[in-house]
Protein backbone atom coordinates (compact mmCIF):
# COMPACT_ATOMS: atom_id res chain seq x y z
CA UNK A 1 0.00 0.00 0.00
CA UNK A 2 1.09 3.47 -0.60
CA UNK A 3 2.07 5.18 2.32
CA UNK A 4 -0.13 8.04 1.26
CA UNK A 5 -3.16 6.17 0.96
CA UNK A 6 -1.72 4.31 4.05
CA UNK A 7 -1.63 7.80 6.53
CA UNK A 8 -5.33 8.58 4.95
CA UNK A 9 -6.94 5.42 5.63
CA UNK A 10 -5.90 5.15 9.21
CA UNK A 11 -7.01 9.05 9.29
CA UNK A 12 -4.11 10.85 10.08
CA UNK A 13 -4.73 13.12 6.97
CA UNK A 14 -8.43 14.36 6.49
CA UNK A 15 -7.62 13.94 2.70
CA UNK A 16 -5.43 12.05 0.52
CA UNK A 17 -4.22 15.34 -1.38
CA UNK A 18 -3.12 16.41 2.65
CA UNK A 19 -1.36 13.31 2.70
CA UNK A 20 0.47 13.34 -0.59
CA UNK A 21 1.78 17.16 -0.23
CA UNK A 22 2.93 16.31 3.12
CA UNK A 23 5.18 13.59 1.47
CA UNK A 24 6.17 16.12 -0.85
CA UNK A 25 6.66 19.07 1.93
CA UNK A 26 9.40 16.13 3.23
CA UNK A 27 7.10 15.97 6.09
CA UNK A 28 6.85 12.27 6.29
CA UNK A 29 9.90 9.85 6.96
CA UNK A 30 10.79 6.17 7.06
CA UNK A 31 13.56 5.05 8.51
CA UNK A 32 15.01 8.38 8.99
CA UNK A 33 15.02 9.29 4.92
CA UNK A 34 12.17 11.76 3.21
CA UNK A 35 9.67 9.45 1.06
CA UNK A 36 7.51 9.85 -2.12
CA UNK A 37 3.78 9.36 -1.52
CA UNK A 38 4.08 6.29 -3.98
CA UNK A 39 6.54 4.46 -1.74
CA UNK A 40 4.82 1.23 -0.36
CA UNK A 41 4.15 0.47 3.71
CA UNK A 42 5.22 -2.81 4.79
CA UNK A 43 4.12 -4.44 8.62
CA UNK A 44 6.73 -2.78 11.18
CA UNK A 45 7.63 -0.07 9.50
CA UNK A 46 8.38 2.93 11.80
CA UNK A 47 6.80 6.11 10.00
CA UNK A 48 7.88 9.99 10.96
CA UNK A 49 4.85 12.35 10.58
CA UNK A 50 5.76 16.13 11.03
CA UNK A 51 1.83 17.68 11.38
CA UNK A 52 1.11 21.01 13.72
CA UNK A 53 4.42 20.93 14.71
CA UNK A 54 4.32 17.78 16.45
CA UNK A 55 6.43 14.76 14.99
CA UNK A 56 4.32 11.56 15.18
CA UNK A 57 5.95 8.56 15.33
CA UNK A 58 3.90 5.54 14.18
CA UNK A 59 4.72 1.86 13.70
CA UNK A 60 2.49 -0.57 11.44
CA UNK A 61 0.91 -3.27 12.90
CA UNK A 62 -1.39 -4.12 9.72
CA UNK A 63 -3.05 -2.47 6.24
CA UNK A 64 -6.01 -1.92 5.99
CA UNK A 65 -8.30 -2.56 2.85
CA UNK A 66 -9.63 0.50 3.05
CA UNK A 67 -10.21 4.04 4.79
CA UNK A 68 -11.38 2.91 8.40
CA UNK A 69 -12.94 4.24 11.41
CA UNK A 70 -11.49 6.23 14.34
CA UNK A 71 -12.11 3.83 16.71
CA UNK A 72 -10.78 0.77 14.79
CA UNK A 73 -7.43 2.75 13.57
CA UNK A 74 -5.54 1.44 16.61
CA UNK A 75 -5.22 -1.35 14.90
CA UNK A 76 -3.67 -0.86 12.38
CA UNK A 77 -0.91 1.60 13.78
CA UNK A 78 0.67 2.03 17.53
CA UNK A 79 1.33 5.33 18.29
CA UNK A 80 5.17 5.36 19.66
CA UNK A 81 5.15 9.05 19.96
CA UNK A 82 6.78 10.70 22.84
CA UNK A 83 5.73 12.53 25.63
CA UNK A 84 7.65 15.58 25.82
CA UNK A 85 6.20 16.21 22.40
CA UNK A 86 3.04 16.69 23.15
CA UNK A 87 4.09 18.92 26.23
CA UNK A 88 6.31 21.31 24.27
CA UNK A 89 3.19 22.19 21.96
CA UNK A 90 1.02 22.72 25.40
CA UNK A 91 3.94 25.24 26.50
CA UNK A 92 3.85 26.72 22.74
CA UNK A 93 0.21 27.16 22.90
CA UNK A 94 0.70 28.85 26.57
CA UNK A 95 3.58 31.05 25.50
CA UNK A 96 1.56 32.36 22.03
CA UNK A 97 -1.60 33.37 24.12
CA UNK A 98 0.29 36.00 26.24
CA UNK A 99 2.57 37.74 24.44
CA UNK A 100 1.33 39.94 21.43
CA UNK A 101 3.58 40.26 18.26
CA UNK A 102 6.04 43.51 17.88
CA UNK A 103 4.21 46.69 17.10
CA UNK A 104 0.71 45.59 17.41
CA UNK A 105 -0.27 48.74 19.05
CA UNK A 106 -0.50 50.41 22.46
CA UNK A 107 -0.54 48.18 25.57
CA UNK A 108 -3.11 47.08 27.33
CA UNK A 109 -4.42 48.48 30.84
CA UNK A 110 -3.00 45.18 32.00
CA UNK A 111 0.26 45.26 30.29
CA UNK A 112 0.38 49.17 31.76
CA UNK A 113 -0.36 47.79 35.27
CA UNK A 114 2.92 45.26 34.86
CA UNK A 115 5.47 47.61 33.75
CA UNK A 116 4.15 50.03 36.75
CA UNK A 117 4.59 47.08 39.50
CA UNK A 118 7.21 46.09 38.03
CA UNK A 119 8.87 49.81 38.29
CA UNK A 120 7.50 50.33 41.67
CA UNK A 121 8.63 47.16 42.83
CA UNK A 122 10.38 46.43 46.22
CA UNK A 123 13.62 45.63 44.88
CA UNK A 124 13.73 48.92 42.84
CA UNK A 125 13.16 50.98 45.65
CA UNK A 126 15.90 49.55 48.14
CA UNK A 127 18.74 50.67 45.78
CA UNK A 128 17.20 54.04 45.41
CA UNK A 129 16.72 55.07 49.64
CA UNK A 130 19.87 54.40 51.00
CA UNK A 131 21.56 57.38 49.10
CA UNK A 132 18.72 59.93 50.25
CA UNK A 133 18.95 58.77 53.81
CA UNK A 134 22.93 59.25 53.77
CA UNK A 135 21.86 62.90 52.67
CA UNK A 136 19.88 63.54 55.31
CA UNK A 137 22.04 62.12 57.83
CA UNK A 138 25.10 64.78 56.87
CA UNK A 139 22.89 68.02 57.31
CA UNK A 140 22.17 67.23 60.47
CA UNK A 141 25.87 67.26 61.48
């Protein structure tokens, strides 16, 4: 089976077109080396599947005839992806909510309220009183 048609039917690509310009893109890998969408899938083969900026690592267990069902794809890959991949795009997703892009206008009354506390903060303030103290000390002499 193609491995196209293979990453359609057990729905990892909404479309087959998806599928085959992600083989093209270099996006999909076997055995560590870039693939053409016409290369065939064999049983335990390990396949490398860049998509939303998380690599999936899948390993065949069995092809199917055709395009199958959600629930009944498990068996025809196991998932071997790791971890930590799935946390870095949680931290991504955290980090890209916050923060707005360079030059997108004024800040916000929030962003305002930061700088100021961050200004006014403690730590700020202790390097800036001991010198006015020290003044007031030598008039009094």
């Amino acid at each position: 089976m193609r491995v196209d048609k293979f990453l359609w039917c057990v729905r990892y690509f909404k479309t087959r077109s998806l599928a085959t310009e992600a083989c093209r893109q270099g996006k999909v890998k076997i055995g560590g080396a870039n693939v053409k969408a016409s290369r065939e899938v064999y049983i335990s083969d390990k396949i490398r599947v860049r998509k939303n900026q998380i690599d999936y690592e899948i390993e065949v267990l069995d092809l199917p005839t055709s395009r199958v069902g959600a629930k009944i794809a498990g068996l025809y890959v196991n998932d071997i992806t790791p971890k930590e991949a799935f946390n870095k795009m949680e931290l991504l997703k955290y980090s890209r909510d916050y923060y707005r892009k360079k030059g997108s206008g004024r800040p916000t009354k929030k962003d305002r309220r930061d700088i100021d506390d961050w200004v006014e903060s403690p730590k700020n303030e202790k390097t800036e009183d001991p010198a006015p103290d020290e003044e007031k000390k030598n008039e009094f002499k």
